[in-house]
Protein backbone atom coordinates (compact mmCIF):
# COMPACT_ATOMS: atom_id res chain seq x y z
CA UNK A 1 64.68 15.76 -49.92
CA UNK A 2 60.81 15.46 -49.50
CA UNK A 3 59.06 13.90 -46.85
CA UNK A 4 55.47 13.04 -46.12
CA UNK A 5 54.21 14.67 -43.02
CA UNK A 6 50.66 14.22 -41.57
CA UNK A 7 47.47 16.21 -41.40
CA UNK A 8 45.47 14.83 -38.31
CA UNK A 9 41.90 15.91 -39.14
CA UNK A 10 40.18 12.95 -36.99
CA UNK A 11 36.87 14.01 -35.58
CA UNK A 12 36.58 17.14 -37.69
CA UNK A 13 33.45 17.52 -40.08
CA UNK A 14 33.58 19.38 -43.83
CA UNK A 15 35.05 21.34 -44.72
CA UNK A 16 37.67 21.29 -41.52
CA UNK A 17 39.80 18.46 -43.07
CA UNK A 18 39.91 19.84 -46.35
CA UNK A 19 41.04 23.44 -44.90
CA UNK A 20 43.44 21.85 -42.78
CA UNK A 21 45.27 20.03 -45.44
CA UNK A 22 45.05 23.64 -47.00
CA UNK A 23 47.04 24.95 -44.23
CA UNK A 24 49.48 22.76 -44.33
CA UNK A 25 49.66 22.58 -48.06
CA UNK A 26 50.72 26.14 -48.26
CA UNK A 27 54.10 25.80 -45.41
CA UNK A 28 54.73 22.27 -47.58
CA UNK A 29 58.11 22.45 -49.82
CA UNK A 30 57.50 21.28 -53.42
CA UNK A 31 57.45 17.54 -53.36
CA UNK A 32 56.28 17.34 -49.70
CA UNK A 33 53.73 14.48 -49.62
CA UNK A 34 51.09 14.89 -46.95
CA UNK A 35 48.92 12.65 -45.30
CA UNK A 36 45.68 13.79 -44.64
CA UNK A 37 43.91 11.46 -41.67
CA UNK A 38 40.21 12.16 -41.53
CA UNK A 39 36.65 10.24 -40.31
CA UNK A 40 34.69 12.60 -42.03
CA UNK A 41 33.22 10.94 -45.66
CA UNK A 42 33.04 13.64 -47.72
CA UNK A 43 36.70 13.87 -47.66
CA UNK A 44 37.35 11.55 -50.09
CA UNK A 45 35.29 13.40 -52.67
CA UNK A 46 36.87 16.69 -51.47
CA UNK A 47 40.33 16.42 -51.66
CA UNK A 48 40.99 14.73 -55.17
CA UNK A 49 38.07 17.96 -55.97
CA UNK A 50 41.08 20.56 -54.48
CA UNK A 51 43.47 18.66 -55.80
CA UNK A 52 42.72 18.58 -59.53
CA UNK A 53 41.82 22.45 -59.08
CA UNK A 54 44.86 23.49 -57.73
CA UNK A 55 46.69 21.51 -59.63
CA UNK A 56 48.84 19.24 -56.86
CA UNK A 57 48.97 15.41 -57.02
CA UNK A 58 47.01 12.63 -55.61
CA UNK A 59 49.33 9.84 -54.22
CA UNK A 60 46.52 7.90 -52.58
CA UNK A 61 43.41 7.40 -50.91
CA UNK A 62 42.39 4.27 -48.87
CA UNK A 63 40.39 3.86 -45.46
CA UNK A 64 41.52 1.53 -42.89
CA UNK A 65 38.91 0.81 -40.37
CA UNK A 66 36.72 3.92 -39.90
CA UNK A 67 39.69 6.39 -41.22
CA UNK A 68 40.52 8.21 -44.31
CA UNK A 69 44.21 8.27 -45.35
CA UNK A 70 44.58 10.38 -48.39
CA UNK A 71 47.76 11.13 -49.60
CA UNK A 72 48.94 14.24 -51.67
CA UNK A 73 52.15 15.91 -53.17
CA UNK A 74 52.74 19.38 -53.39
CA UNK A 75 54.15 20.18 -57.16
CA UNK A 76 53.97 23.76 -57.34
């Protein structure tokens, strides 16, 4: 059974969120959704980047107040 698990990048600047969710990423079972939590901007252009390179999934990606949640499942 998957389950989402979070990435708590607050306060970090590029590329720290994006390597973080990289971290995590690769200890993730297939099907594992993560959610990556982040204040920096260029997050949002970052991930879905990664994403469509590596090949995973984008869930998806809204800010609430001054914070990033981007979602993403791990399908390989």
């Amino acid at each position: 059974m998957s389950e989402t698990k979070i990435v708590d990048a607050r306060n970090t600047f590029c590329p720290g969120p994006l390597m973080e969710l990289i971290q995590y990423m690769k200890r993730a079972e297939v099907g594992d959704t993560l959610e990556l939590l982040s204040t920096d901007n260029g997050t949002v252009n970052d991930v879905p980047e990664w994403v469509n390179k590596v090949g995973h999934e984008m869930v998806s990606s809204e800010k609430i107040e001054e914070v990033w949640h981007i979602k993403v499942r791990k399908t390989k």
